[in-house]
C-alpha atoms as a PDB file:
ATOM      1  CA  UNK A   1       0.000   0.000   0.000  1.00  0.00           C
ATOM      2  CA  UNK A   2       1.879   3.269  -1.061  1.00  0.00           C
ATOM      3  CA  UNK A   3      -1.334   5.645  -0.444  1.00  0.00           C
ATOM      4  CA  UNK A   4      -3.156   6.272   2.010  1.00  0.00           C
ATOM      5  CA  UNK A   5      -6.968   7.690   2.315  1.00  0.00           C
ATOM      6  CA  UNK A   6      -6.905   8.964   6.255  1.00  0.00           C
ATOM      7  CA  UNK A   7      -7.208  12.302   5.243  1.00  0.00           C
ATOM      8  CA  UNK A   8      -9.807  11.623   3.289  1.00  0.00           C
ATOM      9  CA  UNK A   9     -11.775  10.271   5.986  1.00  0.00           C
ATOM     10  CA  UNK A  10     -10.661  12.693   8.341  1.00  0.00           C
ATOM     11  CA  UNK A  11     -12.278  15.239   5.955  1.00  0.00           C
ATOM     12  CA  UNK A  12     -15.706  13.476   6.036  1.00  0.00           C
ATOM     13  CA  UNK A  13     -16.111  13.428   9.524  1.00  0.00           C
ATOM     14  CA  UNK A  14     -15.054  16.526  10.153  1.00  0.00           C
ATOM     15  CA  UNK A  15     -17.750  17.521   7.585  1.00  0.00           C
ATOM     16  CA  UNK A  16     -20.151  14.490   8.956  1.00  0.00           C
ATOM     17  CA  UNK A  17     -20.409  12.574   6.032  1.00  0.00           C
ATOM     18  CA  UNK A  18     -20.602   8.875   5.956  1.00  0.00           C
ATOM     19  CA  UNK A  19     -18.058   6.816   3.691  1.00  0.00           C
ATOM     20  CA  UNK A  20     -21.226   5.126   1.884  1.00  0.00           C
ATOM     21  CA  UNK A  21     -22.218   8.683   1.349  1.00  0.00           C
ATOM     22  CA  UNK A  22     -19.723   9.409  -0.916  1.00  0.00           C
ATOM     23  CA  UNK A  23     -21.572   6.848  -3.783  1.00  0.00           C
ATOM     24  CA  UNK A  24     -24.856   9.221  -3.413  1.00  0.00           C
ATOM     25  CA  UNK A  25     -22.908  12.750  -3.710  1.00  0.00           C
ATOM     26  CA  UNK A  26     -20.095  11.678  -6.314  1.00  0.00           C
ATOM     27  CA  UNK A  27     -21.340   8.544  -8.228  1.00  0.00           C
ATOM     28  CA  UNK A  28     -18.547   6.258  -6.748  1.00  0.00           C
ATOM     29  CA  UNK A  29     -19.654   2.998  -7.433  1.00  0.00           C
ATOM     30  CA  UNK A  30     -19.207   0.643  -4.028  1.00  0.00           C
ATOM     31  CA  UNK A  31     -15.523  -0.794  -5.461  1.00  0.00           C
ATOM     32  CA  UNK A  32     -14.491   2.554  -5.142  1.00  0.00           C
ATOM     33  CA  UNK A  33     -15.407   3.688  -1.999  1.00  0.00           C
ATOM     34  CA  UNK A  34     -13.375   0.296  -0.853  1.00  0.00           C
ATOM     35  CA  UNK A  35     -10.172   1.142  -2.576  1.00  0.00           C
ATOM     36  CA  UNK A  36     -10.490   4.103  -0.520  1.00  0.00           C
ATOM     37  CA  UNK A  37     -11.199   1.693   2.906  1.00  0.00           C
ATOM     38  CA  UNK A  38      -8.179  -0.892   1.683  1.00  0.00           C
ATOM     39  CA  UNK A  39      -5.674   1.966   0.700  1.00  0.00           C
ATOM     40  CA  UNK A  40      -5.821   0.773  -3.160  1.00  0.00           C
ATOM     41  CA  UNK A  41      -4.779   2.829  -5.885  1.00  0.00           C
ATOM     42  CA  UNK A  42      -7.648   4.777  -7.588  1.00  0.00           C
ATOM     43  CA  UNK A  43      -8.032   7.020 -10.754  1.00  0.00           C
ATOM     44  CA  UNK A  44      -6.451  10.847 -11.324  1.00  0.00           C
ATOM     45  CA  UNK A  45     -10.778  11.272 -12.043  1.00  0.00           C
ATOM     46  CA  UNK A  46     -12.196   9.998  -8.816  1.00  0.00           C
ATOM     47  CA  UNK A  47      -9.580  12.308  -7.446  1.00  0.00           C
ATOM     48  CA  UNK A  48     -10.427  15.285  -9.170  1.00  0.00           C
ATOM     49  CA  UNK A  49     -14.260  14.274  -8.383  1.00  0.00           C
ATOM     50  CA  UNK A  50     -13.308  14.557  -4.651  1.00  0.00           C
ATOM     51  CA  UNK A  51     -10.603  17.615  -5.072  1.00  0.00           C
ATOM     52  CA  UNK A  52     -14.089  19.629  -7.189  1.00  0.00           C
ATOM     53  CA  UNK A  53     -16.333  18.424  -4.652  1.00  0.00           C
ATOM     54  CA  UNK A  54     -14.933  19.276  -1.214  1.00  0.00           C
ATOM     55  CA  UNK A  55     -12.688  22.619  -2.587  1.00  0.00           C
ATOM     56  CA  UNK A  56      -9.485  20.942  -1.459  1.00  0.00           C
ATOM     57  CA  UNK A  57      -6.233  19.774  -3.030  1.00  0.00           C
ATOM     58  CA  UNK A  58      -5.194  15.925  -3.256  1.00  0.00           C
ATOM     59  CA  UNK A  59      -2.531  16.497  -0.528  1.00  0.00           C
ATOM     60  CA  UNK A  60      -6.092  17.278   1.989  1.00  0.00           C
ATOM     61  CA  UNK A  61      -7.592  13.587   0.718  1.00  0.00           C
ATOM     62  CA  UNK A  62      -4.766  11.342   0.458  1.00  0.00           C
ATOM     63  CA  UNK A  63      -1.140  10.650   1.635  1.00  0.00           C
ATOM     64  CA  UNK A  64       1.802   9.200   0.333  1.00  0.00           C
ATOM     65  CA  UNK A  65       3.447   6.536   2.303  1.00  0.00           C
ATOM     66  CA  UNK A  66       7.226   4.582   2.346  1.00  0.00           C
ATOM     67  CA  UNK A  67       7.194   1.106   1.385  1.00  0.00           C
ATOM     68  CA  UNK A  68       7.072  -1.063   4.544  1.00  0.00           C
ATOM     69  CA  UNK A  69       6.186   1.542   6.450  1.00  0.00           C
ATOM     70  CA  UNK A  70       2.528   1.544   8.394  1.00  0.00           C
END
């Protein structure tokens, strides 16, 4: 897992949104919204979806992390 989604979820409930939520306000389908839960890769689009939707940059949604490291 290189990314990770924290942020992302930090973001939501600071703004009280529920994960499943996301489906309703963006269009995820559910795979998506569990790439997000596993740390998987997803595309540049779902990440401008997010970046559009919540006025943020991808730096507020996701992280980069070391290989190995947790």
């Amino acid at each position: 897992m290189s990314f990770s989604y924290k942020p992302l979820f930090k973001l939501l409930l600071d703004r009280d949104i529920k994960r499943t939520d996301l489906k309703h306000l963006l269009g995820f389908g559910p795979s998506t919204v569990a790439k997000f839960e596993k740390g998987d890769n997803v595309s540049l689009d779902v990440i401008d979806k997010l970046c559009s939707h919540f006025g943020v940059q991808p730096n507020d949604i996701m992280e980069h992390k070391k290989e190995g490291a947790d």
